[in-house]
N, C-alpha and C. Protein backbone atom coordinates (compact mmCIF):
# COMPACT_ATOMS: atom_id res chain seq x y z
N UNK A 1 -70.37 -9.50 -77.92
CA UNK A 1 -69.75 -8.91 -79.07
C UNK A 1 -69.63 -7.40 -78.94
N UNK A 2 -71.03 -6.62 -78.36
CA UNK A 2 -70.86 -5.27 -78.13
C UNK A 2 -70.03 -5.38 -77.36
N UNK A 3 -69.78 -5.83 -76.03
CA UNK A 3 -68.52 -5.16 -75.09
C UNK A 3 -67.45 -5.47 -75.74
N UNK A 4 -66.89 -6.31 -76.61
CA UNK A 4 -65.25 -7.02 -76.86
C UNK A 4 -65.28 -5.26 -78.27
N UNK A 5 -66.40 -5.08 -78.73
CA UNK A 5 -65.56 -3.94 -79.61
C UNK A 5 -65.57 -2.84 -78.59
N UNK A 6 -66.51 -2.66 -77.50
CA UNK A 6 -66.58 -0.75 -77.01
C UNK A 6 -64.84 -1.39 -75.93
N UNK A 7 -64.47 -2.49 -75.96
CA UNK A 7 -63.34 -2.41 -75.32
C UNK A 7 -62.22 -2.45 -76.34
N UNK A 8 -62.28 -2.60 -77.50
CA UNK A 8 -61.27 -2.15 -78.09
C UNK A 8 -61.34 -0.52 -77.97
N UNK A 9 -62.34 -0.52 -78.77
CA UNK A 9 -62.23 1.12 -79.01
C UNK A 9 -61.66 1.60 -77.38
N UNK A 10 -61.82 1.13 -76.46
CA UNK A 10 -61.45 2.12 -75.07
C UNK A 10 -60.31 1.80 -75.38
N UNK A 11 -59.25 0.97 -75.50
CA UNK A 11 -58.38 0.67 -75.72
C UNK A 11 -57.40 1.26 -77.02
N UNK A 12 -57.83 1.55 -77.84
CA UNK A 12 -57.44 2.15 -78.72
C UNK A 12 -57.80 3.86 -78.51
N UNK A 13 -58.52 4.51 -77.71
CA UNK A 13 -58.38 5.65 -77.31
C UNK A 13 -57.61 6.03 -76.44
N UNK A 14 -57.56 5.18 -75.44
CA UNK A 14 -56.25 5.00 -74.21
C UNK A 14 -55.02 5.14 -75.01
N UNK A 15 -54.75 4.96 -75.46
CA UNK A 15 -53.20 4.19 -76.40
C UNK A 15 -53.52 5.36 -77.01
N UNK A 16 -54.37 6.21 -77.75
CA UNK A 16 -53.82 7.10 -78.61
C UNK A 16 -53.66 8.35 -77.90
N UNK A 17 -54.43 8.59 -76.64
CA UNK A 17 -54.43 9.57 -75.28
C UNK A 17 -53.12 9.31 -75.04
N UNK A 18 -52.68 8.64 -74.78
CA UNK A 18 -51.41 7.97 -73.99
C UNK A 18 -50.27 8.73 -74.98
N UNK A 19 -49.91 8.30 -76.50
CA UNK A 19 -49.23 8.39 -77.41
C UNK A 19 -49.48 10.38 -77.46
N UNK A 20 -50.64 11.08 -77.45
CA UNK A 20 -50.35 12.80 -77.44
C UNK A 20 -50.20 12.91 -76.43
N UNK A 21 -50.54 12.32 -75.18
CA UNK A 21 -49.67 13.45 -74.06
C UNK A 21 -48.10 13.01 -74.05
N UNK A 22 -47.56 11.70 -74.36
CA UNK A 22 -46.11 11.34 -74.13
C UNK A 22 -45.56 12.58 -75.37
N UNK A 23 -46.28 12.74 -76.53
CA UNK A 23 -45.35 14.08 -77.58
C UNK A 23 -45.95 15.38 -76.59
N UNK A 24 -47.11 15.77 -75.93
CA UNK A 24 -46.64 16.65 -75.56
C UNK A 24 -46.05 17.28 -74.53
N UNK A 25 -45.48 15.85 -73.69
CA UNK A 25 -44.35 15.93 -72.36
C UNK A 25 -43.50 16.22 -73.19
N UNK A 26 -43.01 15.61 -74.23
CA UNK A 26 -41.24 15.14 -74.60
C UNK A 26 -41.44 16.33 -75.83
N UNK A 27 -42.51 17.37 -76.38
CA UNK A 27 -42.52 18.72 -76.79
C UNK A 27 -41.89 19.43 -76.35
N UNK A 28 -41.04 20.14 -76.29
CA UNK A 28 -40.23 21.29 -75.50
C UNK A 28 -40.55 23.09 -76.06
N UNK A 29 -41.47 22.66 -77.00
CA UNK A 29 -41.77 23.83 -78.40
C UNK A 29 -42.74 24.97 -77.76
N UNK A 30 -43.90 23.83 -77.75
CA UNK A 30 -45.13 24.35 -77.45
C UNK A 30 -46.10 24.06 -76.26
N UNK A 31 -46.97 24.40 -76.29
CA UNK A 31 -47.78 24.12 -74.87
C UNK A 31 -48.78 22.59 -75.71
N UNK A 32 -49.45 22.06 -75.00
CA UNK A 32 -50.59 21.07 -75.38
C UNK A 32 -51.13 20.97 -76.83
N UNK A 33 -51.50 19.98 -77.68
CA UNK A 33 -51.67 20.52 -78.81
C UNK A 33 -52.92 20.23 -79.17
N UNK A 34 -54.28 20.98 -79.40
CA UNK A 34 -55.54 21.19 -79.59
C UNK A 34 -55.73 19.90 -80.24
N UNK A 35 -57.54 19.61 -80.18
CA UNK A 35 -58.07 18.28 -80.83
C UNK A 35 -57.97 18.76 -82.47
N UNK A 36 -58.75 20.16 -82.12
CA UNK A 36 -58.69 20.54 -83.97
C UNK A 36 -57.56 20.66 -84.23
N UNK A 37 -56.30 21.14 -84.26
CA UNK A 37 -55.23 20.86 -84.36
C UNK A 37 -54.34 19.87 -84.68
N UNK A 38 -54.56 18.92 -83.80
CA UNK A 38 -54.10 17.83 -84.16
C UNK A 38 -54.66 16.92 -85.28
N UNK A 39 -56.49 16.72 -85.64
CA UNK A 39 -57.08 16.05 -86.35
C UNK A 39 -56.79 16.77 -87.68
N UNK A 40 -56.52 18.38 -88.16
CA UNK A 40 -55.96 18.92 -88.93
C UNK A 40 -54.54 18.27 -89.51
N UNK A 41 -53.81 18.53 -88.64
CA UNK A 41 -52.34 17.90 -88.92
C UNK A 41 -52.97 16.07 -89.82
N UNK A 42 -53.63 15.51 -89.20
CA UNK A 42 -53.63 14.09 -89.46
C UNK A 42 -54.53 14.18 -90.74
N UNK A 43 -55.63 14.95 -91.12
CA UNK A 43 -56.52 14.76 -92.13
C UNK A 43 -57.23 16.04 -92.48
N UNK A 44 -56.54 16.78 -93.19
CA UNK A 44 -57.29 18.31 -93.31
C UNK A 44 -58.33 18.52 -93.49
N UNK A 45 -58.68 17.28 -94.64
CA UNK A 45 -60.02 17.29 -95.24
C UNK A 45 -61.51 16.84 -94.13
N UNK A 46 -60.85 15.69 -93.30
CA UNK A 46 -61.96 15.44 -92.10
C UNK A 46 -62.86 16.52 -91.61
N UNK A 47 -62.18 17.56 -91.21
CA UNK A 47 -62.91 18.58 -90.14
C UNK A 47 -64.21 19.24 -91.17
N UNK A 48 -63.56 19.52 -92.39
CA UNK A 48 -64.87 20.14 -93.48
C UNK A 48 -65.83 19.25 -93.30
N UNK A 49 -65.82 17.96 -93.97
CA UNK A 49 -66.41 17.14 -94.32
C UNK A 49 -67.54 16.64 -93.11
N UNK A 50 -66.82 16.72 -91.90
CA UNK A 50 -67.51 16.74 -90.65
C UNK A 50 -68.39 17.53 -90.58
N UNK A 51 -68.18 18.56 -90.68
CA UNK A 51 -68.89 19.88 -90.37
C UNK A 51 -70.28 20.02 -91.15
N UNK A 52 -69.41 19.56 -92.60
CA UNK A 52 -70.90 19.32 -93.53
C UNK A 52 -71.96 19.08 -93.01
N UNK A 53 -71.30 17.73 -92.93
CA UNK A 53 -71.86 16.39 -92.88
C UNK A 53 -72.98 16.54 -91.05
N UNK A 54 -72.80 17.38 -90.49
CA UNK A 54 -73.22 17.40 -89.18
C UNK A 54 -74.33 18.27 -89.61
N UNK A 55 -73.91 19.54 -90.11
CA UNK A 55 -75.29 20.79 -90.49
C UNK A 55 -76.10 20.52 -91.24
N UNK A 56 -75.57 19.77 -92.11
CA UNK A 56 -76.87 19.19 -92.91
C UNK A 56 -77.46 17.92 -92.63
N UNK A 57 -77.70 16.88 -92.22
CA UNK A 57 -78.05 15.44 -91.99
C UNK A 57 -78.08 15.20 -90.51
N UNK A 58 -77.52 15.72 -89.80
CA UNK A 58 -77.50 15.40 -88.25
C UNK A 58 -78.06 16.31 -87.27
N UNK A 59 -77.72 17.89 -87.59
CA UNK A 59 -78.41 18.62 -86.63
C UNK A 59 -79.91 18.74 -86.70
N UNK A 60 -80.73 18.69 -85.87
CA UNK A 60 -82.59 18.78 -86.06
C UNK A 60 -82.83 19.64 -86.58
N UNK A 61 -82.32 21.06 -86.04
CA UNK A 61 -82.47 22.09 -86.74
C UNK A 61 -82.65 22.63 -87.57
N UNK A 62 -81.58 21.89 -88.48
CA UNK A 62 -81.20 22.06 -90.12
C UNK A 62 -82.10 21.16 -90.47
N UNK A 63 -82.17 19.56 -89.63
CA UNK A 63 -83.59 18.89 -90.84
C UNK A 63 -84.92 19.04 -90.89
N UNK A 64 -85.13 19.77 -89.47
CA UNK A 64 -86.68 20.25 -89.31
C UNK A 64 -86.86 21.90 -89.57
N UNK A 65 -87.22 22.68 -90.13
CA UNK A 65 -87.67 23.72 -90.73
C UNK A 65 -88.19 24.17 -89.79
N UNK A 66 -89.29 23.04 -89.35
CA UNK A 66 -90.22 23.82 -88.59
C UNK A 66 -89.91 24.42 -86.96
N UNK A 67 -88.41 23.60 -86.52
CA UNK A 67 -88.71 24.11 -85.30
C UNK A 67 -87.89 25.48 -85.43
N UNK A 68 -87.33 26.00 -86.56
CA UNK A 68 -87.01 27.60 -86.80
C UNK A 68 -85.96 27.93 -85.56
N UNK A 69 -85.01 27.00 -85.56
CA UNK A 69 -84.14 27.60 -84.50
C UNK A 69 -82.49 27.01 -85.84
N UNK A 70 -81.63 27.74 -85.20
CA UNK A 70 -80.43 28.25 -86.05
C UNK A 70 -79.58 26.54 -85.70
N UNK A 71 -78.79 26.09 -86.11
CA UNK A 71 -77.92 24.62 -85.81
C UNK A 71 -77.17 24.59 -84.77
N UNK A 72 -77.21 23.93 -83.92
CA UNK A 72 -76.51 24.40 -82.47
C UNK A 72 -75.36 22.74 -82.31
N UNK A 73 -75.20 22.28 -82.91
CA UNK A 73 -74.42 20.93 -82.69
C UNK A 73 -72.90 21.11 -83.18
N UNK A 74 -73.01 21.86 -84.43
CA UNK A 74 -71.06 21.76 -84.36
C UNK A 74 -70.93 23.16 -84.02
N UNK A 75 -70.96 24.28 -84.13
CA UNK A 75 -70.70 25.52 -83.53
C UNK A 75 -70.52 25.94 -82.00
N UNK A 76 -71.48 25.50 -81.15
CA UNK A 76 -70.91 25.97 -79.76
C UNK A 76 -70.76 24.56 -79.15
N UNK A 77 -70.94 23.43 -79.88
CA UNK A 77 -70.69 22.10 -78.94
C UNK A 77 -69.24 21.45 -79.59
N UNK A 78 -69.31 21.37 -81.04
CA UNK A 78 -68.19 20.69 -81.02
C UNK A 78 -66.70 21.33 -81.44
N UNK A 79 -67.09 23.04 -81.92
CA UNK A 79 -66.04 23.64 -82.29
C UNK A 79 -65.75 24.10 -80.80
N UNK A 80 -66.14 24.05 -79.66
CA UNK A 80 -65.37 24.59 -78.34
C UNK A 80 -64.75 23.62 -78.32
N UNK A 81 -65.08 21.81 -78.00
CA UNK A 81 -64.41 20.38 -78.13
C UNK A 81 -63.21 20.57 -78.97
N UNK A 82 -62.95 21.08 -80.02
CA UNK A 82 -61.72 20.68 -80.76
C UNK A 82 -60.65 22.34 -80.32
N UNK A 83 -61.51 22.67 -79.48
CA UNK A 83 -60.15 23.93 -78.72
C UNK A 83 -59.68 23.44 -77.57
N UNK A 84 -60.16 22.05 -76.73
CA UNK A 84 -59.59 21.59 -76.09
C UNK A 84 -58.66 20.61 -76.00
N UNK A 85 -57.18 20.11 -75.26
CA UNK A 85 -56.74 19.47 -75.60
C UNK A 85 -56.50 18.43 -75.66
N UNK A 86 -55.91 17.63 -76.92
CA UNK A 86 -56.19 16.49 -77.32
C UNK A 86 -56.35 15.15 -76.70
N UNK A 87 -55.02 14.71 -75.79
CA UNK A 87 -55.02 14.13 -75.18
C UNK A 87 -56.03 13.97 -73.98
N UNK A 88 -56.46 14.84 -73.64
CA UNK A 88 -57.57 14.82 -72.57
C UNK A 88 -58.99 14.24 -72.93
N UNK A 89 -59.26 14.48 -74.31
CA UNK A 89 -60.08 14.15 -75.07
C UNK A 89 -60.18 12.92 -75.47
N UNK A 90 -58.87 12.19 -75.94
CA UNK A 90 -59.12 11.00 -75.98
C UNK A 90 -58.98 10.10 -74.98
N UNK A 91 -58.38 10.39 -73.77
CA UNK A 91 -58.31 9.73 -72.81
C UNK A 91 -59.58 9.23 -72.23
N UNK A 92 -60.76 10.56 -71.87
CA UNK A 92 -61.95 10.68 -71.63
C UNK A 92 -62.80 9.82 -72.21
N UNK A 93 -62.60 9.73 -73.52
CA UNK A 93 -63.48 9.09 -74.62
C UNK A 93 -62.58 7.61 -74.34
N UNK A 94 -61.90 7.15 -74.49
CA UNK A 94 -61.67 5.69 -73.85
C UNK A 94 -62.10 5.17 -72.23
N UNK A 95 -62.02 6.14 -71.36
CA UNK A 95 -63.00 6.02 -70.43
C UNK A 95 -64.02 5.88 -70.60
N UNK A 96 -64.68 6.56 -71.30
CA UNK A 96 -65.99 6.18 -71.58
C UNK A 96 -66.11 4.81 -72.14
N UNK A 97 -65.77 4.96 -73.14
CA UNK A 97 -66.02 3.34 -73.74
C UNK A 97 -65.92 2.05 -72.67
N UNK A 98 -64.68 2.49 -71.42
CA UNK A 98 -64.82 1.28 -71.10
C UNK A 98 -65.38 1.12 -70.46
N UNK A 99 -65.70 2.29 -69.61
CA UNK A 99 -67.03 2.06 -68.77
C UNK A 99 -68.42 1.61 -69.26
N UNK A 100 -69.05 1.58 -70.48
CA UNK A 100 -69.89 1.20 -71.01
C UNK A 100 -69.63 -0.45 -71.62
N UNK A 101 -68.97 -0.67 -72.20
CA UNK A 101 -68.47 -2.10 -71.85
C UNK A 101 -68.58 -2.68 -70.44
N UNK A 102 -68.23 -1.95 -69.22
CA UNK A 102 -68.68 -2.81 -68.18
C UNK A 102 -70.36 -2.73 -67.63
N UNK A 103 -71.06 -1.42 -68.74
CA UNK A 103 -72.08 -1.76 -68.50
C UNK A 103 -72.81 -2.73 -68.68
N UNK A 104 -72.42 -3.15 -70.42
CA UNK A 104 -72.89 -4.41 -71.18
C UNK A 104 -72.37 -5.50 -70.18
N UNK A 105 -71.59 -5.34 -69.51
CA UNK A 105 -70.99 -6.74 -69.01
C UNK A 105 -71.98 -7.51 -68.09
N UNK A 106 -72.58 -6.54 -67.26
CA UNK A 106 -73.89 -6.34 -66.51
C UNK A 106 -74.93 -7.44 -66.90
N UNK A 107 -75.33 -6.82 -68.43
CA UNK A 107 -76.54 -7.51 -69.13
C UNK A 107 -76.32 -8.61 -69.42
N UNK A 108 -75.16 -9.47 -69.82
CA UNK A 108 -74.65 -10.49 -70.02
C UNK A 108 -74.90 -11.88 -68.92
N UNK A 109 -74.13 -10.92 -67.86
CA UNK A 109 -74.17 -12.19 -66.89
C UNK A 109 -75.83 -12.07 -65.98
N UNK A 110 -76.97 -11.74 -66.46
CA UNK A 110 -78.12 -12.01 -66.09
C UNK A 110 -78.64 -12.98 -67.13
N UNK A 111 -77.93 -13.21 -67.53
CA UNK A 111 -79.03 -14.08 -69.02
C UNK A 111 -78.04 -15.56 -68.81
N UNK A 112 -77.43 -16.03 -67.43
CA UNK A 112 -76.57 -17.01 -68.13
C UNK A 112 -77.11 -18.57 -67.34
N UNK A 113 -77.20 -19.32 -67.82
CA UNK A 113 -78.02 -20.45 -67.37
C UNK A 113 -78.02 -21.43 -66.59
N UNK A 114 -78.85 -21.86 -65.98
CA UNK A 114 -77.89 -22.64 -64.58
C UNK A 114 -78.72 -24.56 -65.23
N UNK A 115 -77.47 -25.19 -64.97
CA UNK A 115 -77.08 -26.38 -65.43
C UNK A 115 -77.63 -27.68 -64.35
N UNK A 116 -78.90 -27.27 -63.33
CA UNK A 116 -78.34 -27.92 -62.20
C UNK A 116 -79.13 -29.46 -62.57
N UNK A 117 -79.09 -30.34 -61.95
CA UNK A 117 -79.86 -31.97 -62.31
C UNK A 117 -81.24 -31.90 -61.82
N UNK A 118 -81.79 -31.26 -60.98
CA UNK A 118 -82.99 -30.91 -60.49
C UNK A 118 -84.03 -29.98 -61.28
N UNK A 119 -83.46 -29.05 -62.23
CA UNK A 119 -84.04 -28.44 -62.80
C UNK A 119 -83.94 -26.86 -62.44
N UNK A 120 -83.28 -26.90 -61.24
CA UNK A 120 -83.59 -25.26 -60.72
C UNK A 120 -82.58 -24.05 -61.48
């Protein structure tokens, strides 16, 4: 079940990699068009809400006090990520996925049972 979804999702990142670089071949305007950029264009409100949602609840930093260091997860990790461009980004990230799907694929076929009349 884990591999049939991390292979959609690769699949559905492929296809959407695929779909920004074909607009920004057949672009004649501009050069490549940024991740933040583009996720802007599609949902303005996402990128805030992200951002929130990362500094407060996700970075350690922000939930541990004690280790007294400043939030380092959306500022130099993921606001450099959304200056790069898009298509590359999602292409990558469907690679990934599917390569991890063929990891699971791995674990699968060790667990599968042999049928023989002897018992072995």
């Amino acid at each position: 079940m884990i591999r049939l979804i991390l292979r959609l999702l690769a699949a559905a990142f492929l296809l959407l990699g695929s779909w920004v670089m074909f607009g920004d071949i057949t672009n004649d305007d501009s050069a490549s068009v940024m991740l933040g950029q583009y996720l802007y264009e599609r949902a303005p409100e996402f990128l805030q809400m992200a951002e929130a949602v990362i500094d407060r609840y996700i970075d350690p930093c922000s939930l541990i006090i004690a280790l007294g260091c400043s939030p380092f997860i959306w500022h130099p990790v993921i606001s450099s990520l959304l200056l790069w461009p898009a298509a590359i980004v999602f292409l990558i990230m469907g690679g990934a996925f599917l390569l991890l799907s063929r990891l699971f694929s791995g674990f699968h076929s060790r667990r599968k049972r042999s049928y023989h009349r002897d018992g072995r």
